[in-house]
N, C-alpha and C. Protein backbone atom coordinates (compact mmCIF):
# COMPACT_ATOMS: atom_id res chain seq x y z
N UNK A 1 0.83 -1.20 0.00
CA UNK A 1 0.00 0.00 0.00
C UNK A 1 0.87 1.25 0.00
N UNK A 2 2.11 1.55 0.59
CA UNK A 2 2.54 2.41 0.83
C UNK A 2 3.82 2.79 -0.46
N UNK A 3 3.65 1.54 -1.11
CA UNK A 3 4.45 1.49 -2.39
C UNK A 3 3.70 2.00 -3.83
N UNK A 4 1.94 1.95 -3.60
CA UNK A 4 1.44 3.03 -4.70
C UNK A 4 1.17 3.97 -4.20
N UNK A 5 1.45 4.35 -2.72
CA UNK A 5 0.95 5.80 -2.41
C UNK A 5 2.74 6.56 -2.58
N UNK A 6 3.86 6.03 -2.66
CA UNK A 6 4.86 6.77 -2.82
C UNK A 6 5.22 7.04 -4.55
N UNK A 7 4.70 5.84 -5.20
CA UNK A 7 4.38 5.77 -6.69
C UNK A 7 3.31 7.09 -7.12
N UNK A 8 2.34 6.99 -6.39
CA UNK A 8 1.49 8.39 -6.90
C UNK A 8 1.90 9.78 -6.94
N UNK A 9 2.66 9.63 -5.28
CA UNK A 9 3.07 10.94 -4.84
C UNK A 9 4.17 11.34 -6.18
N UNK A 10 4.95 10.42 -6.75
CA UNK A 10 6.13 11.13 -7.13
C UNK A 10 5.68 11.23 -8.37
N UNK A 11 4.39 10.24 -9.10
CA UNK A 11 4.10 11.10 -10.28
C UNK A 11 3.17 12.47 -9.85
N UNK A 12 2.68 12.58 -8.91
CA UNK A 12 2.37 13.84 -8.94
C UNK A 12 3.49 15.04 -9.02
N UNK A 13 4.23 14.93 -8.25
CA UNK A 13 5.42 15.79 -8.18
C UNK A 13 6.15 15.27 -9.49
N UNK A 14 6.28 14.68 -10.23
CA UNK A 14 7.01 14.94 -11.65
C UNK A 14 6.22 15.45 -12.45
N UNK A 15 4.67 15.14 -12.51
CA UNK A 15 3.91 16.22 -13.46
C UNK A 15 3.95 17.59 -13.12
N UNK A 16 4.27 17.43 -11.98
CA UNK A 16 3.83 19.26 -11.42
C UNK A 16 5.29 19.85 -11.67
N UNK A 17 6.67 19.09 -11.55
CA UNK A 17 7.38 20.01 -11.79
C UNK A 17 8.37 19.88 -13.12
N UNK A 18 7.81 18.84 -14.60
CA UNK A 18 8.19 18.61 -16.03
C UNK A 18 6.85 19.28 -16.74
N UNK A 19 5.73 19.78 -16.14
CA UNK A 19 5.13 20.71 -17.51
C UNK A 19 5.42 21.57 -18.13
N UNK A 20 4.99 21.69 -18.94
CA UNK A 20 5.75 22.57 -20.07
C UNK A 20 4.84 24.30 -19.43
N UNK A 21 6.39 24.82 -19.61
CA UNK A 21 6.38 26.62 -19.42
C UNK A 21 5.23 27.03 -20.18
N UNK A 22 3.85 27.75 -19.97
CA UNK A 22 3.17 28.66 -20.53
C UNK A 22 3.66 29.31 -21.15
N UNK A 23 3.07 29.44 -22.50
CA UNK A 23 3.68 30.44 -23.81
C UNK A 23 2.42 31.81 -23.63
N UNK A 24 3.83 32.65 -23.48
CA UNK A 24 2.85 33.98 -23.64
C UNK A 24 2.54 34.38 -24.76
N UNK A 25 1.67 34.54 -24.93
CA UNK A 25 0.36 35.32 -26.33
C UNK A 25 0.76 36.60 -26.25
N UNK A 26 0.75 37.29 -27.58
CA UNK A 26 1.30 38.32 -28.03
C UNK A 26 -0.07 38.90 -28.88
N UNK A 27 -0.62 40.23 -28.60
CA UNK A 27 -2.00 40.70 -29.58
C UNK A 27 -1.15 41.67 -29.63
N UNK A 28 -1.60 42.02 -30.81
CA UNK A 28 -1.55 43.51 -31.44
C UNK A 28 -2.61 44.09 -31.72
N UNK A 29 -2.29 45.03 -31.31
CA UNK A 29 -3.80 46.14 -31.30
C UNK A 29 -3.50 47.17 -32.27
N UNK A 30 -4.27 47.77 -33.81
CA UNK A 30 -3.51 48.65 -34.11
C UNK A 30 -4.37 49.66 -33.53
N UNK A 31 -3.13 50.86 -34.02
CA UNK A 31 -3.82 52.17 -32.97
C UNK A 31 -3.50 52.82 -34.28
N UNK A 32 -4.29 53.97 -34.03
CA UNK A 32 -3.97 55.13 -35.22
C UNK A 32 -2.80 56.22 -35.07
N UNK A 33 -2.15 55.98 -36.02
CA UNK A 33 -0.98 57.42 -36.48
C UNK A 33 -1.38 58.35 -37.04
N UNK A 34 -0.96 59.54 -36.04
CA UNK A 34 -1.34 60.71 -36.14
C UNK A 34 0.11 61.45 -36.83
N UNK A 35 -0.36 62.08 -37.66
CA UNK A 35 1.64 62.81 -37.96
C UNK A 35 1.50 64.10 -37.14
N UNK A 36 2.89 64.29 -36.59
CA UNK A 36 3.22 64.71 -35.99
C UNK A 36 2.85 65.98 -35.91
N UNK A 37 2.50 67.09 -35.54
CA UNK A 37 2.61 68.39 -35.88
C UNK A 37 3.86 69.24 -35.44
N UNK A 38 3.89 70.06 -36.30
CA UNK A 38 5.61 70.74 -36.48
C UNK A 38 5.64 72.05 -35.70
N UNK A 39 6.04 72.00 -34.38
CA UNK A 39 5.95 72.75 -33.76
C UNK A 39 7.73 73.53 -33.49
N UNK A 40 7.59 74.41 -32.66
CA UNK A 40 8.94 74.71 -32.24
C UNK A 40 9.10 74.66 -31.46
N UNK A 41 8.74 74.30 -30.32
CA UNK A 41 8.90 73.81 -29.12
C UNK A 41 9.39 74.72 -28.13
N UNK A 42 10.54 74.85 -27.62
CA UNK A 42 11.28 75.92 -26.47
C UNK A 42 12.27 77.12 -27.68
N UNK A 43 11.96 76.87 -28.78
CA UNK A 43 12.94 77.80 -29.91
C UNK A 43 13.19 78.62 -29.29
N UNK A 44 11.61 79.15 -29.25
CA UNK A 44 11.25 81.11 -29.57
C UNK A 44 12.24 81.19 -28.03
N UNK A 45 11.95 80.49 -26.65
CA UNK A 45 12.58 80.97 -25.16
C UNK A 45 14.28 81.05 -25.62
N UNK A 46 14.82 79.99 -26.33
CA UNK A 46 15.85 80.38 -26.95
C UNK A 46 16.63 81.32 -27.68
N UNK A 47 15.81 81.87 -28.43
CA UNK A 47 16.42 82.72 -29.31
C UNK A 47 15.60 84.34 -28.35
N UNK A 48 14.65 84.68 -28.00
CA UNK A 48 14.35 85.32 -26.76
C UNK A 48 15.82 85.47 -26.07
N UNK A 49 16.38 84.38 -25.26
CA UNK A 49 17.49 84.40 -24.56
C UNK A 49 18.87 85.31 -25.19
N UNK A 50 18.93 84.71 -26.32
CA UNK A 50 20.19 85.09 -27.51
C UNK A 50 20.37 86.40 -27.57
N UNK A 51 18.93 86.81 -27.77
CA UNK A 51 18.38 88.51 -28.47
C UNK A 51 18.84 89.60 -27.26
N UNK A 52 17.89 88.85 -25.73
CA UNK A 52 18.57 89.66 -24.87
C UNK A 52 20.11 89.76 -24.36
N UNK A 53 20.71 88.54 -24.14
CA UNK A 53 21.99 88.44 -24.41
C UNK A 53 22.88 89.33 -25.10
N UNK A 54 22.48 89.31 -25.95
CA UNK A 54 23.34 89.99 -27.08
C UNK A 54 22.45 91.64 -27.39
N UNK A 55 21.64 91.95 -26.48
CA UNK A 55 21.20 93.61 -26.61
C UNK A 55 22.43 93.67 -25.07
N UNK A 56 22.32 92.86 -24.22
CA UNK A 56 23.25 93.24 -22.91
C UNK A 56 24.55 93.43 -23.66
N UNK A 57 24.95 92.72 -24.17
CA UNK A 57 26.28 92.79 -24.52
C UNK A 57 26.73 93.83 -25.15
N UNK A 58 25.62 94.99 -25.93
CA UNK A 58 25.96 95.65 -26.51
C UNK A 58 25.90 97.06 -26.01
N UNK A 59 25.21 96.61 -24.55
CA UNK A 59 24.89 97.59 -23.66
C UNK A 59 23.41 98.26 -23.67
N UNK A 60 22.19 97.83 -24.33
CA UNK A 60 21.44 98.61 -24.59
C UNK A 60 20.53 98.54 -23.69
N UNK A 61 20.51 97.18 -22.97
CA UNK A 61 19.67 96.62 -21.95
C UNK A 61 20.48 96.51 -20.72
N UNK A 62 19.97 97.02 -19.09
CA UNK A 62 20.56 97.14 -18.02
C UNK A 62 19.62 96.52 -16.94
N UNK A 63 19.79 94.99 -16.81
CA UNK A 63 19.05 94.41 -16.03
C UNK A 63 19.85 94.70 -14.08
């Protein structure tokens, strides 16, 4: 008796630890592309910067 209950036990524990790894599923969803819009982003604070910069430098501006 104790020779199919150690027989069971260990096929249980070999099924439970030789199944095969779950394959992960991969969906694709499409989504819509939008094009981009063409902006300038931080330019203008840039060149803003440059302009005053370079009025200081020339002396015209006295912060």
């Amino acid at each position: 008796m104790s020779s199919v209950l150690l027989i069971c036990v260990l096929a249980v524990v070999g099924f439970v630890m030789l199944r095969p790894a779950p394959r992960t599923q991969v969906i694709y969803v499409p989504i819509e592309v939008t094009e981009a819009r063409r902006r300038l982003g931080c330019m203008p604070f840039i060149l803003l910067g440059l302009i005053i910069l370079f009025l200081m430098g020339l002396g015209l501006i006295h912060f």
